[in-house]
PDB file of N, CA and C in Angstrom:
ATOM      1  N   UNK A   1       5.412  13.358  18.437  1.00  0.00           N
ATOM      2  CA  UNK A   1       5.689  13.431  17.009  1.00  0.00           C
ATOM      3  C   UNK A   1       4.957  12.288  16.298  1.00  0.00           C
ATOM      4  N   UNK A   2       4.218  12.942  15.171  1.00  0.00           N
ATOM      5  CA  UNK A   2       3.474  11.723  14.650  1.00  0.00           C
ATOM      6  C   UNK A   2       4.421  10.823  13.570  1.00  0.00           C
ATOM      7  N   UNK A   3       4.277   9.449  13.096  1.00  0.00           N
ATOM      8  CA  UNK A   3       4.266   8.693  12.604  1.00  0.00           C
ATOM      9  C   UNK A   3       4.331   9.368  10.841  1.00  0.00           C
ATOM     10  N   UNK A   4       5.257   8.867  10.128  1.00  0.00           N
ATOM     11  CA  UNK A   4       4.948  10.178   8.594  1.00  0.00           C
ATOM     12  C   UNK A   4       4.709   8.576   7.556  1.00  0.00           C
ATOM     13  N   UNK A   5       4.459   8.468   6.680  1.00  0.00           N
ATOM     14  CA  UNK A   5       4.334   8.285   5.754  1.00  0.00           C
ATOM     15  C   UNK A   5       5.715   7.192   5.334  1.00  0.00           C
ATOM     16  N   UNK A   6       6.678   8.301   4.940  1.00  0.00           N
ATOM     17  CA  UNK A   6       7.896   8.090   4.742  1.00  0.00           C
ATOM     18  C   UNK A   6       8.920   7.383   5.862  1.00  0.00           C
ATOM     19  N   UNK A   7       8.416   7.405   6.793  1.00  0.00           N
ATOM     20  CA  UNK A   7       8.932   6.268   7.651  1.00  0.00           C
ATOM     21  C   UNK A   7       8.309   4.670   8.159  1.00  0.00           C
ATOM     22  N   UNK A   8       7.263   4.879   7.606  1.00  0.00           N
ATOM     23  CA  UNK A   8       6.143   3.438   7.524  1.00  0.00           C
ATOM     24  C   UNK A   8       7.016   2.558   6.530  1.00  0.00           C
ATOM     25  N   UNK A   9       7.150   3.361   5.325  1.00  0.00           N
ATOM     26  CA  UNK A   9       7.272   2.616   3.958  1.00  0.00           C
ATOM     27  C   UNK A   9       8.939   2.508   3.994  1.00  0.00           C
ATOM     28  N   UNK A  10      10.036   2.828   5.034  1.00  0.00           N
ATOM     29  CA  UNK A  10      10.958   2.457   4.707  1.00  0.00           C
ATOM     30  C   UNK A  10      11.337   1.840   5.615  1.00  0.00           C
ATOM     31  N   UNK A  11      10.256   1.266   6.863  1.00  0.00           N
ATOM     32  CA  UNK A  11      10.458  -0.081   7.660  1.00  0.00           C
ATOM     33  C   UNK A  11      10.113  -1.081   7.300  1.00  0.00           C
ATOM     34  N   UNK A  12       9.174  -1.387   6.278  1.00  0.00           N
ATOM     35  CA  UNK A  12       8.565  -2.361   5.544  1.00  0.00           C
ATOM     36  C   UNK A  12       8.680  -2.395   3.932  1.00  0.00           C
ATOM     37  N   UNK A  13       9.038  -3.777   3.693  1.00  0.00           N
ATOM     38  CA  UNK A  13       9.111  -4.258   2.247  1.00  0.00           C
ATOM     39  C   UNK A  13       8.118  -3.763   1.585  1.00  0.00           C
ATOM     40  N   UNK A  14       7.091  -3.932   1.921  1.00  0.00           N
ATOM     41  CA  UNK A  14       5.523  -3.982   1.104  1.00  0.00           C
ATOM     42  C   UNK A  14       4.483  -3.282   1.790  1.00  0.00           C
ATOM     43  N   UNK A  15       3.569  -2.056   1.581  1.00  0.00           N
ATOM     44  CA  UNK A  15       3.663  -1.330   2.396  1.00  0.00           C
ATOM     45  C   UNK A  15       2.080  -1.233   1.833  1.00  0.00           C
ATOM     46  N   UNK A  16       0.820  -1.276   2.726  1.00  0.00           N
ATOM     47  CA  UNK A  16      -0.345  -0.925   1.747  1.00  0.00           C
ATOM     48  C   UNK A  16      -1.364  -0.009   3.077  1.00  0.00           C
ATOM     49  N   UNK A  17      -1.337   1.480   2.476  1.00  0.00           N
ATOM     50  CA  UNK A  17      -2.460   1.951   3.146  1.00  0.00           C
ATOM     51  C   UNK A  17      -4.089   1.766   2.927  1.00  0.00           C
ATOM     52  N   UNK A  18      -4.622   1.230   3.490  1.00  0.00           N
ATOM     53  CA  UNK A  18      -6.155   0.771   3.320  1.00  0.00           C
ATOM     54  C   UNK A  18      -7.346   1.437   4.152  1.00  0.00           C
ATOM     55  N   UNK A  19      -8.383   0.769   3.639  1.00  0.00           N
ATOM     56  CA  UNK A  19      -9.421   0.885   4.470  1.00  0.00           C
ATOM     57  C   UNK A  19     -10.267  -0.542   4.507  1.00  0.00           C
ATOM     58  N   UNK A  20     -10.773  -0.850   5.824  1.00  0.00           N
ATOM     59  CA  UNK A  20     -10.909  -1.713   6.021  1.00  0.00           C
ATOM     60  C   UNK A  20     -12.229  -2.565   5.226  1.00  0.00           C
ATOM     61  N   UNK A  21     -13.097  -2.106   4.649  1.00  0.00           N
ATOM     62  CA  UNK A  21     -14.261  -2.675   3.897  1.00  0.00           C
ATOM     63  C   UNK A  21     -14.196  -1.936   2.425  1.00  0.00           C
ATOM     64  N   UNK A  22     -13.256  -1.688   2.035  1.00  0.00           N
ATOM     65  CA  UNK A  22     -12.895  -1.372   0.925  1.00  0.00           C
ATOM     66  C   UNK A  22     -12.589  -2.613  -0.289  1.00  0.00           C
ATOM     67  N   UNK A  23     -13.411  -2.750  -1.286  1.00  0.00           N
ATOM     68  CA  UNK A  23     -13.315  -4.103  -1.848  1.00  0.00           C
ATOM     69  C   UNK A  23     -11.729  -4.186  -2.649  1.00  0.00           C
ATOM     70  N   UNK A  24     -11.909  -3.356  -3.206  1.00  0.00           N
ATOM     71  CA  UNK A  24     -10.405  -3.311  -3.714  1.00  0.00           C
ATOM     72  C   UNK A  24      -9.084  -2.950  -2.816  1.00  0.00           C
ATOM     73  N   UNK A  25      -8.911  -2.671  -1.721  1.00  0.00           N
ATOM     74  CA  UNK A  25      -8.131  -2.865  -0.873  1.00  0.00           C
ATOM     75  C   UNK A  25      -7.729  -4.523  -0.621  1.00  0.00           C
ATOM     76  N   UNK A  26      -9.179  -4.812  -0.272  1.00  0.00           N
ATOM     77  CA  UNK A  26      -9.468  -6.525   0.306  1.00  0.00           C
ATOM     78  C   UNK A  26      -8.849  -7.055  -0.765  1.00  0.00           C
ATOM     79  N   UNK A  27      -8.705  -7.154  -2.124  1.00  0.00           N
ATOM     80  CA  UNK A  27      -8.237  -7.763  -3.666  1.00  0.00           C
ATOM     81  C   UNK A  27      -6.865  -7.282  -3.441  1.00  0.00           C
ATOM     82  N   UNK A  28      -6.472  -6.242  -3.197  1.00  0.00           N
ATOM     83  CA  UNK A  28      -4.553  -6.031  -3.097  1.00  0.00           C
ATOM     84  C   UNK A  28      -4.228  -6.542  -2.033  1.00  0.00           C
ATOM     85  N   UNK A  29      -5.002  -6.533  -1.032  1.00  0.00           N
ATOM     86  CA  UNK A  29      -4.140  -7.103   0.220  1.00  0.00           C
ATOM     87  C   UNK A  29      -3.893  -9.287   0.242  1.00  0.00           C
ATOM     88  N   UNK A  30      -5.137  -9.263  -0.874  1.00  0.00           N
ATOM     89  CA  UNK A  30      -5.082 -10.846  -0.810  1.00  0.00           C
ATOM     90  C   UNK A  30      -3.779 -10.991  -1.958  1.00  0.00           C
ATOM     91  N   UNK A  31      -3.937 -10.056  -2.956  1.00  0.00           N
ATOM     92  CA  UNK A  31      -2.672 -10.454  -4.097  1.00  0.00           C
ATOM     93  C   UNK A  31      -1.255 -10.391  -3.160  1.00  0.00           C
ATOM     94  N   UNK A  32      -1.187  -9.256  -2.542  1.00  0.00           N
ATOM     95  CA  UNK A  32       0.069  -9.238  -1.896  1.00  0.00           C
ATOM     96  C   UNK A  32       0.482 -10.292  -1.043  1.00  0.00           C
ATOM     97  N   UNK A  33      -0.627 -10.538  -0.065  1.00  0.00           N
ATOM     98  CA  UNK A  33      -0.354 -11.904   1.092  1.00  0.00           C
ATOM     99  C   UNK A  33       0.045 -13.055   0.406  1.00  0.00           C
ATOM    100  N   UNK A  34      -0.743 -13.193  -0.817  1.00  0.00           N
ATOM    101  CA  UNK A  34      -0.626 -14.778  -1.469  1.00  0.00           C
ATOM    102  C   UNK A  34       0.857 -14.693  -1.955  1.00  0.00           C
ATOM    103  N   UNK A  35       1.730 -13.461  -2.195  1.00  0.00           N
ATOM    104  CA  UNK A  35       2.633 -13.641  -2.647  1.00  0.00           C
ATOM    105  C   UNK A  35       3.775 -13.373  -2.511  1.00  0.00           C
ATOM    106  N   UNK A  36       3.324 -12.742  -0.738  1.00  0.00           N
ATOM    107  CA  UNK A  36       4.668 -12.398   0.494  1.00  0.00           C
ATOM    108  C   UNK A  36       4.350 -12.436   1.505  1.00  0.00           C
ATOM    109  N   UNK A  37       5.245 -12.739   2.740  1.00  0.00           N
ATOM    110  CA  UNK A  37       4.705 -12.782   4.168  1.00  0.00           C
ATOM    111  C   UNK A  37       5.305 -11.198   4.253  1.00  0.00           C
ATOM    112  N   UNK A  38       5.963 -10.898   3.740  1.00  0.00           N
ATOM    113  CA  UNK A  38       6.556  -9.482   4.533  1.00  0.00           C
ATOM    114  C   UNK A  38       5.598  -8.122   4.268  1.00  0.00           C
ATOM    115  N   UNK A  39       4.225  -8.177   4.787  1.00  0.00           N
ATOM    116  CA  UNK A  39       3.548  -7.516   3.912  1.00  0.00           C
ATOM    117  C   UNK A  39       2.794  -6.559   5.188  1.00  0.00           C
ATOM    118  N   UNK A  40       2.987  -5.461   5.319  1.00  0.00           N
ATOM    119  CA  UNK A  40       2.631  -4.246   6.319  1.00  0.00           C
ATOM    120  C   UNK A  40       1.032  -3.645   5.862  1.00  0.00           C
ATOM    121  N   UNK A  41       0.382  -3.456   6.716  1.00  0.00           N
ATOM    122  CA  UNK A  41      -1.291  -3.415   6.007  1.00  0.00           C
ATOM    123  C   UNK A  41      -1.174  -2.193   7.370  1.00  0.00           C
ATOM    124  N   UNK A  42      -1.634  -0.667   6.901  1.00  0.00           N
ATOM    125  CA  UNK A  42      -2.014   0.357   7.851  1.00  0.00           C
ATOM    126  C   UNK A  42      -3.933   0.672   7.353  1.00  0.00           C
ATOM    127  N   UNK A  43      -4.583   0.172   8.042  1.00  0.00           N
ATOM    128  CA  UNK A  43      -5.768   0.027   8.114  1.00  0.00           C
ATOM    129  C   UNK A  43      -6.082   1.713   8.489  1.00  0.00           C
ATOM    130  N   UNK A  44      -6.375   2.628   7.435  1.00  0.00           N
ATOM    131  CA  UNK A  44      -6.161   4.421   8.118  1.00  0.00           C
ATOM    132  C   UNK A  44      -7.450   4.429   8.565  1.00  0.00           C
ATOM    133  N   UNK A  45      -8.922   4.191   8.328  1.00  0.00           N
ATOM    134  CA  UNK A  45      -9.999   4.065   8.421  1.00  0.00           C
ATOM    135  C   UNK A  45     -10.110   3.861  10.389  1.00  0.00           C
ATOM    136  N   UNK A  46      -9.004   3.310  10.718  1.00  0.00           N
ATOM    137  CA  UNK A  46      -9.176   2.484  11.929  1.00  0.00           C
ATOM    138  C   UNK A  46      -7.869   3.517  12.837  1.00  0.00           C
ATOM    139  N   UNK A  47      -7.344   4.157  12.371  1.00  0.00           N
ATOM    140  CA  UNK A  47      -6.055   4.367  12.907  1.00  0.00           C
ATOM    141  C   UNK A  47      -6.306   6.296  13.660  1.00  0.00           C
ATOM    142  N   UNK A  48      -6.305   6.519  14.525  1.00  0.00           N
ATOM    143  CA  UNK A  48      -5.903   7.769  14.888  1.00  0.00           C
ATOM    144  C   UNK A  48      -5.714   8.972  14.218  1.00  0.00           C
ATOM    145  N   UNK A  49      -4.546   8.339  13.340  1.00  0.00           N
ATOM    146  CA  UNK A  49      -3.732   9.135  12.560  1.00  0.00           C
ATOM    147  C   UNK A  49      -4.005   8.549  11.138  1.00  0.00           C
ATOM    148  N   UNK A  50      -4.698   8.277  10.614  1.00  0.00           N
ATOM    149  CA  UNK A  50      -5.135   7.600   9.773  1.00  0.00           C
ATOM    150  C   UNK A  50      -5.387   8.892   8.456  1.00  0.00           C
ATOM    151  N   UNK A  51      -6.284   9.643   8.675  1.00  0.00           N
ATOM    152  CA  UNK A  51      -6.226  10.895   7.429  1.00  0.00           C
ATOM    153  C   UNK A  51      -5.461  11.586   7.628  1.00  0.00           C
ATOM    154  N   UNK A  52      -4.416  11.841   8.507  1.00  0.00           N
ATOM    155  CA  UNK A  52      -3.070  12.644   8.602  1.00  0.00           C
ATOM    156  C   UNK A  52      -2.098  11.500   6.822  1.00  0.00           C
ATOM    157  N   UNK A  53      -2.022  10.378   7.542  1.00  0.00           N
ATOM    158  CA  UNK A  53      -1.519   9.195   6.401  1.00  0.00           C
ATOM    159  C   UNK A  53      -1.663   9.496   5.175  1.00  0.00           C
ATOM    160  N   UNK A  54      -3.188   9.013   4.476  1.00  0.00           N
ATOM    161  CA  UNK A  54      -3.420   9.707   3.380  1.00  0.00           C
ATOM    162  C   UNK A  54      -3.220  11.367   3.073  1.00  0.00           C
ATOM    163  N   UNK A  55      -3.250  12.059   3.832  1.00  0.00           N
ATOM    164  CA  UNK A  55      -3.412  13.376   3.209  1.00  0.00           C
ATOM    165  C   UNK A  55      -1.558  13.394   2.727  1.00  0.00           C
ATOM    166  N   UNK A  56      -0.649  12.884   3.489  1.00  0.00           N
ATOM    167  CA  UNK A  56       0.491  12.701   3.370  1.00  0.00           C
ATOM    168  C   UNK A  56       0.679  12.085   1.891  1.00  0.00           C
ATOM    169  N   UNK A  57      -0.270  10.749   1.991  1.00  0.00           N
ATOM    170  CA  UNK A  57       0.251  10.055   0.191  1.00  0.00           C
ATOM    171  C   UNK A  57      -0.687  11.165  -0.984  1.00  0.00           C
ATOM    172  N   UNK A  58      -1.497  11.220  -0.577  1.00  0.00           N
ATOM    173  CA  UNK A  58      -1.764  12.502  -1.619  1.00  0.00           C
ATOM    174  C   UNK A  58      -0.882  13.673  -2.331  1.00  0.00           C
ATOM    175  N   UNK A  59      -0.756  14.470  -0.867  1.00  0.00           N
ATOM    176  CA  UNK A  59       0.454  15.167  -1.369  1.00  0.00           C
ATOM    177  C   UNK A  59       1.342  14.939  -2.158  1.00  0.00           C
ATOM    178  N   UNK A  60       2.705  13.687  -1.626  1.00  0.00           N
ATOM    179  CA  UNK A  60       3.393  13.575  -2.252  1.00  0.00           C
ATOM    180  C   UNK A  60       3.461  12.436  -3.356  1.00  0.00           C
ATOM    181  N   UNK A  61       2.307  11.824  -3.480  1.00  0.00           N
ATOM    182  CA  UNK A  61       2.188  10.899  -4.405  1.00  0.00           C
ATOM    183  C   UNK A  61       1.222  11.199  -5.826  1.00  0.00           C
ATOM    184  N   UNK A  62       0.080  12.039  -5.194  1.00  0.00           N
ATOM    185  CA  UNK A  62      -1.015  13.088  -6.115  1.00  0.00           C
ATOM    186  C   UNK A  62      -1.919  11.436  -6.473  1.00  0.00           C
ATOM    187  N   UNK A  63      -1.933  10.777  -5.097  1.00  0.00           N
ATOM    188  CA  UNK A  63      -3.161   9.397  -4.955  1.00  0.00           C
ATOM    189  C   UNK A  63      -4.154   9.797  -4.019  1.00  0.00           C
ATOM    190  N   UNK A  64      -5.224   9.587  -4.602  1.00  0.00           N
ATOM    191  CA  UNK A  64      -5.982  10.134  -4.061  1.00  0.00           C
ATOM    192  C   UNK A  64      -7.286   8.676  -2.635  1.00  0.00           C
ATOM    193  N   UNK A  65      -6.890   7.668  -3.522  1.00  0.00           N
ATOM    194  CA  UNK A  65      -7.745   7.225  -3.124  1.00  0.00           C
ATOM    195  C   UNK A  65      -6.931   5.438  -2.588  1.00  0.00           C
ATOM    196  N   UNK A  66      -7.795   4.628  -2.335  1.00  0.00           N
ATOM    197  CA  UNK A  66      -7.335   3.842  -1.030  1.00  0.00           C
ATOM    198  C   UNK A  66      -7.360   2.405  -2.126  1.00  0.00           C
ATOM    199  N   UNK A  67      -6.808   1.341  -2.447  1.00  0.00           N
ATOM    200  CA  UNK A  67      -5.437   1.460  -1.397  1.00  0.00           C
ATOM    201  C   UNK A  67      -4.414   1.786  -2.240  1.00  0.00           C
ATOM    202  N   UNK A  68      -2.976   2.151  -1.078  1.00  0.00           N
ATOM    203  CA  UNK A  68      -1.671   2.894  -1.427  1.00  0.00           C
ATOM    204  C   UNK A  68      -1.009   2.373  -1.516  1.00  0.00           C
ATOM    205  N   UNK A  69      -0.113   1.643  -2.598  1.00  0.00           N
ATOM    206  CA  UNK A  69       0.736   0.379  -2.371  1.00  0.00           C
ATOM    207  C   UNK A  69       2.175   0.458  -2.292  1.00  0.00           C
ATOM    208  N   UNK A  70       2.547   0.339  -1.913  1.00  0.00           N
ATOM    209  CA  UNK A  70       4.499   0.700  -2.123  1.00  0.00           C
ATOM    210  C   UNK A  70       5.286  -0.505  -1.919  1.00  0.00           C
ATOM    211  N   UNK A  71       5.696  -0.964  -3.041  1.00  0.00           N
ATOM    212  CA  UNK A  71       7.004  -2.341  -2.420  1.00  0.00           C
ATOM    213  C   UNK A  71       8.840  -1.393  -2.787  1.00  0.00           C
ATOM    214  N   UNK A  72       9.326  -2.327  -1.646  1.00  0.00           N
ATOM    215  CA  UNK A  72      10.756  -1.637  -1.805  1.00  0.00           C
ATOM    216  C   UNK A  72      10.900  -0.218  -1.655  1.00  0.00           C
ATOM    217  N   UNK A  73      10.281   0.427  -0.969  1.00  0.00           N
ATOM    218  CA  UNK A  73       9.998   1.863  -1.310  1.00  0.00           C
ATOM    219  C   UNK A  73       9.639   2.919  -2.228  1.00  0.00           C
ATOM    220  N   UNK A  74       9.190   2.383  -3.051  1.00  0.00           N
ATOM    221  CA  UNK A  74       8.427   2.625  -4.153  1.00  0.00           C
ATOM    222  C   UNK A  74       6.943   2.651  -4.486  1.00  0.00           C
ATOM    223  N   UNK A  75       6.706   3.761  -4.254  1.00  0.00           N
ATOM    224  CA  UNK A  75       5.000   4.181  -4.913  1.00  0.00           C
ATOM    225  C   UNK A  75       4.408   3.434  -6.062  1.00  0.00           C
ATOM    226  N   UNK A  76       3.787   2.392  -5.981  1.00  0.00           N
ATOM    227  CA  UNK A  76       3.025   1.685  -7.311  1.00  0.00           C
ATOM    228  C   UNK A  76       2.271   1.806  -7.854  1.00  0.00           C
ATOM    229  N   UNK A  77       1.088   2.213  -6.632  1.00  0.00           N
ATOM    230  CA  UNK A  77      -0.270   3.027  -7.466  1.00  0.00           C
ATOM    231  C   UNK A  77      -1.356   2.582  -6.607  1.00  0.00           C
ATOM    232  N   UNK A  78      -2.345   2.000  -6.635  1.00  0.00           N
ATOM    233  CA  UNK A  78      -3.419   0.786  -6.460  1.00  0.00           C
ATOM    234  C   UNK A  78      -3.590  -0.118  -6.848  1.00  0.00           C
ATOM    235  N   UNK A  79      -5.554  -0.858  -6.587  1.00  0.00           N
ATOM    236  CA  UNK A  79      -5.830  -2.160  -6.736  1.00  0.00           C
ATOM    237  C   UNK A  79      -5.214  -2.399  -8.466  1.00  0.00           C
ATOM    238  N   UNK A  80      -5.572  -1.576  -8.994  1.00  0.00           N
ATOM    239  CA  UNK A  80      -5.709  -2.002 -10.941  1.00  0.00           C
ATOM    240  C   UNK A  80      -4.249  -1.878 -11.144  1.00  0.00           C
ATOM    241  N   UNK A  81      -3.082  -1.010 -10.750  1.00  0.00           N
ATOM    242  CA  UNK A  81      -1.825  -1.185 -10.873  1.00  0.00           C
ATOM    243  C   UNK A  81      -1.259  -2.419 -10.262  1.00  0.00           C
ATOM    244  N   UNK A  82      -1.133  -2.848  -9.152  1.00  0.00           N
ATOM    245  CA  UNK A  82      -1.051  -3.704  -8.558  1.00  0.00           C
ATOM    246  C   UNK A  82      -1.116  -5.336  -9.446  1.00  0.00           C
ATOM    247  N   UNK A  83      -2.644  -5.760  -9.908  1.00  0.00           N
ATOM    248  CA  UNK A  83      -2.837  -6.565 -10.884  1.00  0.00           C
ATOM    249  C   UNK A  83      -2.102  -6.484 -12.055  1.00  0.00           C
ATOM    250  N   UNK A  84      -1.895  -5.479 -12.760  1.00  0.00           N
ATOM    251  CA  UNK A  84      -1.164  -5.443 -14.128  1.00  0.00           C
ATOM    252  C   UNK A  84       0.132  -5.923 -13.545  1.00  0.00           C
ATOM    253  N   UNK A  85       0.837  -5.511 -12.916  1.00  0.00           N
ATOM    254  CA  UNK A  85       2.104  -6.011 -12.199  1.00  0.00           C
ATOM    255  C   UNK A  85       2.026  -7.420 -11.696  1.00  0.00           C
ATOM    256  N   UNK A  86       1.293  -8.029 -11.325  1.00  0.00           N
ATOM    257  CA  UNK A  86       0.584  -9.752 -11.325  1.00  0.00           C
ATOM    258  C   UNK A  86       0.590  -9.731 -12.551  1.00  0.00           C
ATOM    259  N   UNK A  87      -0.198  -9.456 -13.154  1.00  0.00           N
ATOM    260  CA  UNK A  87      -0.554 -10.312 -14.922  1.00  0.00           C
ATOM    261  C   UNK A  87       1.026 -10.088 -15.446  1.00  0.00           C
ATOM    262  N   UNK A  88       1.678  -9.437 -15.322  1.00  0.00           N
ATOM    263  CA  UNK A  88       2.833  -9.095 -16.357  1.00  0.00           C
ATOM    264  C   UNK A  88       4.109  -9.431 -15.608  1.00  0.00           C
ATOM    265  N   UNK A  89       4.088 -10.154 -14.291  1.00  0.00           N
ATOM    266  CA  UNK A  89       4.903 -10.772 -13.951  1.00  0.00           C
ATOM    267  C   UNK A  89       6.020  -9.723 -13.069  1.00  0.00           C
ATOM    268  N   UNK A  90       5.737  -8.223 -12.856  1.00  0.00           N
ATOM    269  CA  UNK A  90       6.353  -7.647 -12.425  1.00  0.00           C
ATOM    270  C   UNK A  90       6.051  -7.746 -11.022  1.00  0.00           C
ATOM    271  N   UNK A  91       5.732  -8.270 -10.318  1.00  0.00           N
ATOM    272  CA  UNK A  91       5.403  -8.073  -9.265  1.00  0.00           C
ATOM    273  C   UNK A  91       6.151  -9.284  -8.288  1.00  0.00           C
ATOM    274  N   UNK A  92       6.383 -10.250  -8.942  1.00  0.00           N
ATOM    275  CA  UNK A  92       7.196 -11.678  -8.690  1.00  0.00           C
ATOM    276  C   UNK A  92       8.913 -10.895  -8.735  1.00  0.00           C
ATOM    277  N   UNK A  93       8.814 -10.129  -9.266  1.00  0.00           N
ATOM    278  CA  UNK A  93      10.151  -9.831  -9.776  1.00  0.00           C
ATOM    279  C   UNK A  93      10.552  -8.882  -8.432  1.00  0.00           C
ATOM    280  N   UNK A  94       9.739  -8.209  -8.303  1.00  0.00           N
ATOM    281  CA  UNK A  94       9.546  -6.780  -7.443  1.00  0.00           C
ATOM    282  C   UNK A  94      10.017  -7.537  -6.069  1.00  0.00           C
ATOM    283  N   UNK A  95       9.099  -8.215  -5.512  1.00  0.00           N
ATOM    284  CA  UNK A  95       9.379  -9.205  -4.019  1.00  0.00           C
ATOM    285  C   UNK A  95      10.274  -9.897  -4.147  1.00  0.00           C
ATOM    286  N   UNK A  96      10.622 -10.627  -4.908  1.00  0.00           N
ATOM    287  CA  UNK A  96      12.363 -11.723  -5.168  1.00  0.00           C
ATOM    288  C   UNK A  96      13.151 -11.337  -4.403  1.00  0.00           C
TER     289      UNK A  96
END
């Protein structure tokens, strides 16, 4: 039985599907680290099951593209969502 989506993101606080030379992945994964240790990075590019993953956040998220961010179990968006939530202080709030 494979690994879903929905069970990644509700073992981990902070949850980011990536790819590994992806520049804006590399920019969320540094915002997130700098501002939690509890921070789960599924590298899909690298993983087995890796486009099973995404085709999963697609579906039920209608994201198409990398990276996938989820804190608390919650779908956030990406790199440019991610930042607005830094600039606007929601994101300090979010990890607390």
């Amino acid at each position: 039985m494979s690994t879903t989506v929905a069970e990644l993101i509700r073992q981990n606080k902070v949850v980011v599907f990536s790819w590994v030379h992806c520049p804006f992945c590399t920019r969320a994964k540094s915002i997130l680290t700098s501002a939690t240790k509890d921070v789960r990075v599924y590298e899909c590019d690298q993983m087995a099951n890796g486009e099973d993953l995404r085709h999963q956040i697609l579906k039920a998220y209608q994201h198409e593209t990398v990276p996938a961010i989820f804190i608390n179990g919650e779908f956030v968006g990406g790199c440019s969502d991610l930042e607005a939530m830094q600039k606007s202080g929601d994101l300090a709030k979010r990890l607390a």
